[in-house]
Protein backbone atom coordinates (compact mmCIF):
# COMPACT_ATOMS: atom_id res chain seq x y z
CA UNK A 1 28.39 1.14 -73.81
CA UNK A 2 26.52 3.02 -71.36
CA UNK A 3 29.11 5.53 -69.06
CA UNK A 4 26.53 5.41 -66.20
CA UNK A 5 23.97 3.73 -63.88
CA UNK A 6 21.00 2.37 -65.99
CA UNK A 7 19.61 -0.12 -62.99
CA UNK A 8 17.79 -3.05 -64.76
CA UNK A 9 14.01 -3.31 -62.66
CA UNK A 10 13.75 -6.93 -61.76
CA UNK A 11 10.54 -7.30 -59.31
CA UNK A 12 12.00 -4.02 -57.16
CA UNK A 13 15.63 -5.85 -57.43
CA UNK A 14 18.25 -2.99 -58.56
CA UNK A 15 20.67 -4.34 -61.28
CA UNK A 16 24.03 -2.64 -62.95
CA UNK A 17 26.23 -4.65 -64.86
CA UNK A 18 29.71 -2.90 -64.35
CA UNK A 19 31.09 -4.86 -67.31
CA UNK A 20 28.77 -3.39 -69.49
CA UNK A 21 29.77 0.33 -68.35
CA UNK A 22 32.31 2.18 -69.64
CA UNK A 23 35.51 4.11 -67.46
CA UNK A 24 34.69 7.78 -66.64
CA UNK A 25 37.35 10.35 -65.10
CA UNK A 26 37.23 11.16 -61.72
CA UNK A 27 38.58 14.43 -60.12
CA UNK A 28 42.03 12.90 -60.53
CA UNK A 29 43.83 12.16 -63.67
CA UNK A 30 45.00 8.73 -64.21
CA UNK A 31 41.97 7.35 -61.78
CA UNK A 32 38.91 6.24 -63.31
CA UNK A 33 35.87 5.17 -62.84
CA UNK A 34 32.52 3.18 -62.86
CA UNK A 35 29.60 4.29 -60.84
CA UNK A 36 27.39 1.31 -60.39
CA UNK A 37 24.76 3.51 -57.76
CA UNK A 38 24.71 6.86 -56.76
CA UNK A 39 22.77 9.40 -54.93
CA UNK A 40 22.82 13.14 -54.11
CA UNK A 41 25.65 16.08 -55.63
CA UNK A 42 28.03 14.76 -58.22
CA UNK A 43 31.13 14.50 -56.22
CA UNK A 44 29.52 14.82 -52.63
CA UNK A 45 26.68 12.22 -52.45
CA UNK A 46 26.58 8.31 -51.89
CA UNK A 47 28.37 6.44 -54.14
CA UNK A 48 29.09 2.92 -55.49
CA UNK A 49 31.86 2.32 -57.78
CA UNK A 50 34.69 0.03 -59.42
CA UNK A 51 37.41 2.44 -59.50
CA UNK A 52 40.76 1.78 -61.51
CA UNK A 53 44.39 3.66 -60.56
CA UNK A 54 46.59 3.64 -63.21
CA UNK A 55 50.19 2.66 -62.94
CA UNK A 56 51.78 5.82 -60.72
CA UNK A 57 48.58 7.35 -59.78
CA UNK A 58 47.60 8.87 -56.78
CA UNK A 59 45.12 11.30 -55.23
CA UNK A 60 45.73 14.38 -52.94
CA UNK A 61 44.89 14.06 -49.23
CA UNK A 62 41.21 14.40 -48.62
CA UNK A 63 38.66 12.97 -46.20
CA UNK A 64 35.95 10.94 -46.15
CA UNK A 65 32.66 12.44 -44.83
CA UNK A 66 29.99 9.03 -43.58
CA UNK A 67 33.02 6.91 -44.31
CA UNK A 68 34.57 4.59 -46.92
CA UNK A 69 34.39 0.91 -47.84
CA UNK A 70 37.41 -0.53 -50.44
CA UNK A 71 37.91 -4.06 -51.56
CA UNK A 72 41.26 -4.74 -53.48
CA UNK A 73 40.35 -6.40 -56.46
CA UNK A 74 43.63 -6.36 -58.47
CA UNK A 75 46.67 -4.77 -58.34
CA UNK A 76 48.13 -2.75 -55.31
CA UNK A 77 46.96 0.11 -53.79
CA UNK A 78 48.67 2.42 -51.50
CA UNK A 79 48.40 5.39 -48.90
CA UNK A 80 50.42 6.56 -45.80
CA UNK A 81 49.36 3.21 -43.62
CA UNK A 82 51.16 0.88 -46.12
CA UNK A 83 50.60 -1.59 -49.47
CA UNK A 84 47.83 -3.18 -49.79
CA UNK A 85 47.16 -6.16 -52.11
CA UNK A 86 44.90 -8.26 -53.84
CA UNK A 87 42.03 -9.40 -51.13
CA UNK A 88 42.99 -6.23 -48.46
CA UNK A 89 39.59 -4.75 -47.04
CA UNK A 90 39.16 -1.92 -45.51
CA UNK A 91 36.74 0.07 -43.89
CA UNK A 92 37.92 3.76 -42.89
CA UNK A 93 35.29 5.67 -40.56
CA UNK A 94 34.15 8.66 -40.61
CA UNK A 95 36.51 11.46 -40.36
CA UNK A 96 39.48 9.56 -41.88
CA UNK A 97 41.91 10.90 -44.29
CA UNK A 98 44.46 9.74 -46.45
CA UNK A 99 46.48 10.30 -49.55
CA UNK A 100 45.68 7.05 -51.70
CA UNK A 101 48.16 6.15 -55.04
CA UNK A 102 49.33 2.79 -56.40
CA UNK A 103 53.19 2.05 -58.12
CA UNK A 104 51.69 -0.59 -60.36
CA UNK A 105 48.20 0.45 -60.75
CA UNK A 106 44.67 -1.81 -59.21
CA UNK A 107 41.65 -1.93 -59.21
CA UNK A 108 39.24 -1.38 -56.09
CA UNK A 109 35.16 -1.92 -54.83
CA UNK A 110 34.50 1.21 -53.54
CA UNK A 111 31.46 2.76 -51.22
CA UNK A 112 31.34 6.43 -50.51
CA UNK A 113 29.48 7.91 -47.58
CA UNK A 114 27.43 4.89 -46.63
CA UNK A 115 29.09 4.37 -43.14
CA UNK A 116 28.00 7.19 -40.53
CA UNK A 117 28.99 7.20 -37.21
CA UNK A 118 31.98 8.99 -35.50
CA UNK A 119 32.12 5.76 -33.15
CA UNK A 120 32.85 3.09 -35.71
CA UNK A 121 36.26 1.42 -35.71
CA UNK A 122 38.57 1.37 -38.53
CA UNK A 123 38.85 -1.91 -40.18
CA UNK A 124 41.82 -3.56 -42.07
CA UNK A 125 42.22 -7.08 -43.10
CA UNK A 126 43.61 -9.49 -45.59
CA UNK A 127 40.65 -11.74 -46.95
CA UNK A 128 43.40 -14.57 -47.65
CA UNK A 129 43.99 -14.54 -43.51
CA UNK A 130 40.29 -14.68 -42.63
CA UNK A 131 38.57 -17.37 -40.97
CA UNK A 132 35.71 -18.90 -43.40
CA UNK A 133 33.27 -20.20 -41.84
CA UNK A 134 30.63 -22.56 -43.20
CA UNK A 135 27.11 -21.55 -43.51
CA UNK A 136 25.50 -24.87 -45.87
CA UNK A 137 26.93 -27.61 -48.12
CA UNK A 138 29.25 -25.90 -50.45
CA UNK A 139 28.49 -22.09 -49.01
CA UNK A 140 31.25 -20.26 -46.63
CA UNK A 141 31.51 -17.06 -45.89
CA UNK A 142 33.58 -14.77 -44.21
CA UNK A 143 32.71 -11.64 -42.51
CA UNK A 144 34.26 -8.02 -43.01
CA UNK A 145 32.80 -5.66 -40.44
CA UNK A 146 29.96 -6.40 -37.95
CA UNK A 147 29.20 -4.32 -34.52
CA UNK A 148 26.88 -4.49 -32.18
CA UNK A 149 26.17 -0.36 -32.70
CA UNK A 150 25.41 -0.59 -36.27
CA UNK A 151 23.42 -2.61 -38.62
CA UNK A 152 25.85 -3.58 -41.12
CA UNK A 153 26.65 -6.95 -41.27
CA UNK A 154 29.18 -7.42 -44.50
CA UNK A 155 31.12 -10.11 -45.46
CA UNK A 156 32.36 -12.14 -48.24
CA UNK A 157 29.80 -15.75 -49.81
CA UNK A 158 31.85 -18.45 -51.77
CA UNK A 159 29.24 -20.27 -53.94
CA UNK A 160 31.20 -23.95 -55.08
CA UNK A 161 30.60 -25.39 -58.18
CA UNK A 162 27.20 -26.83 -58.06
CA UNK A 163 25.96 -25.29 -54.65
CA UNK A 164 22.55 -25.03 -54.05
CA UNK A 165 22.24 -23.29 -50.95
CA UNK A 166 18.30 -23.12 -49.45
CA UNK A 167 16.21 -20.11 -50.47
CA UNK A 168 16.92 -17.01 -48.64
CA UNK A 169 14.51 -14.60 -47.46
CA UNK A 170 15.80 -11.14 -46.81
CA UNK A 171 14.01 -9.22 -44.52
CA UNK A 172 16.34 -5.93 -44.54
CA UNK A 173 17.29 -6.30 -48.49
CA UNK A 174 20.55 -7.14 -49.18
CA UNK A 175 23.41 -5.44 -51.48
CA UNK A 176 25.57 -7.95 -53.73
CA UNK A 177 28.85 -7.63 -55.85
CA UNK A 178 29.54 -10.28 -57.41
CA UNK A 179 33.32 -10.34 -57.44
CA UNK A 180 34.11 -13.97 -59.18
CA UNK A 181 32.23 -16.52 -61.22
CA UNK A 182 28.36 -16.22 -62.20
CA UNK A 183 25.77 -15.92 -59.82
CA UNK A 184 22.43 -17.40 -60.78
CA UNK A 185 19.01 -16.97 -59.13
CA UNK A 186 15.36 -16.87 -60.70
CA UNK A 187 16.35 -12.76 -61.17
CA UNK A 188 18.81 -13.75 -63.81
CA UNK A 189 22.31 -14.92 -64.59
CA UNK A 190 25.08 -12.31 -62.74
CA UNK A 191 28.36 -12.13 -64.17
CA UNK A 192 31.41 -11.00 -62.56
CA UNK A 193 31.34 -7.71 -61.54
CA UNK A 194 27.17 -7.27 -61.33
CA UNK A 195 26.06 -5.00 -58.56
CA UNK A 196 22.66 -5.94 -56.96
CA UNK A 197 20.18 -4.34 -54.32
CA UNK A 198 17.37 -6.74 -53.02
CA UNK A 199 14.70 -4.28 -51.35
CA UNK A 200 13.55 -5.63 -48.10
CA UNK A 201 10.86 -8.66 -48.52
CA UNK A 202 12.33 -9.72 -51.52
CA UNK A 203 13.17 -14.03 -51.83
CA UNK A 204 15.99 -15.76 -54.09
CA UNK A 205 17.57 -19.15 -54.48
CA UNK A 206 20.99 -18.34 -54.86
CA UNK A 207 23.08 -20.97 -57.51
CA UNK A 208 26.62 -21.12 -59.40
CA UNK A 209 26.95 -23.62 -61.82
CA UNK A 210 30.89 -22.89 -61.67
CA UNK A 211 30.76 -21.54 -58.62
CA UNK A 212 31.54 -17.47 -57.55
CA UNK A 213 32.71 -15.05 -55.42
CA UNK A 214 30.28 -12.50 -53.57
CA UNK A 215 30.54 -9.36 -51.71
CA UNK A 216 27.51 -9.06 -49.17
CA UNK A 217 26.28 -6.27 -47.20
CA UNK A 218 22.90 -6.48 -45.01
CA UNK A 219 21.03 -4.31 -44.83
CA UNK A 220 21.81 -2.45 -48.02
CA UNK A 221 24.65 0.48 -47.47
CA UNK A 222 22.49 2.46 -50.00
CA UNK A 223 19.15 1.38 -48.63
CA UNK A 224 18.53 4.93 -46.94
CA UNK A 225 18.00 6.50 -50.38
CA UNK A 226 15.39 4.45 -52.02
């Protein structure tokens, strides 16, 4: 199994299959990896990851230079704010530090440096207490972080069995992570835990058979770096 990026070219669309990808260490034992995009110095530039804590782990205090993005996938994970479970999303600005570990071990959608800007709040929410809100027969989504001084509009899509939702153009591009289920468009068949950049221009018709689970972000977090 490959232990890094290999991004599959379909028609400009960016493509890493994180179940294909094997765990790498990170600078902290018991902590592990997948990098699904990355840019710049090893440890320093933009990243895009599925990171896994082991049961007990936990990192020394550091910051977060151009912010960080985490999505609770399983588990728990911890710092000095609290617990936070299966569905927590946060969004910790530039300039924030913390001291992350986890009792019982989880596993987290992370974004490095991707979120510039000493003026952007810090975000923290429980998915399971969101409003949904319904964008076409069988679509909802819900959104994560928007503001009116930066371009980032992110939020979680819920595809139901059988939705066909109308064909989307994207403008901007578009970055997916498909969290749950299969996504399906004429790019291919995207199983759980796919990663996916559309460049700007590009068209799909988004489908689930069995319906999924998406994390969105427009435009691109990554899109500054080709």
């Amino acid at each position: 199994m490959p232990s890094s990026p290999s991004p599959t070219p379909l028609a400009g669309v960016r493509r890493v299959a994180g179940a294909e990808l094997e765990w790498q260490p990170s600078p902290s034992p018991q902590v592990w990896r997948k990098r699904l995009f990355h840019a710049g110095p090893p440890e320093a530039g933009q990243v895009t990851s599925i990171v896994r804590y082991d049961a007990g782990s936990r990192f020394h205090e550091h910051g977060h230079p151009e912010g960080e993005e985490i999505l609770v996938l399983a588990g728990t994970f911890s710092d000095e704010r609290g617990d936070f479970g299966a569905g927590s999303y946060m969004l910790n600005p530039e300039g924030f530090k913390h001291a992350p570990f986890s009792r019982e071990g989880c596993l987290l959608f992370v974004k490095l440096r991707q979120f510039a800007g000493l003026d952007r709040e810090r975000v923290l929410l429980s998915t399971a207490e969101g409003s949904w809100q319904e964008r076409a027969p069988g679509v909802r989504s819900l959104t994560l972080y928007r503001s009116a001084h930066h371009p980032d509009h992110i939020r979680l899509t819920e595809l139901a069995p059988g939705a066909q939702p109308p064909h989307v153009a994207l403008p901007e591009g578009e970055e997916i992570f498909v969290l749950r289920g299969e996504l399906v468009d004429e790019h291919g068949t995207h199983a759980t835990h796919t990663w996916l950049r559309f460049p700007p221009g590009v068209t799909h018709t988004p489908r689930s058979p069995g319906g999924c689970l998406l994390y969105v972000c427009s435009p691109p977090g990554s899109a500054s770096v080709g």
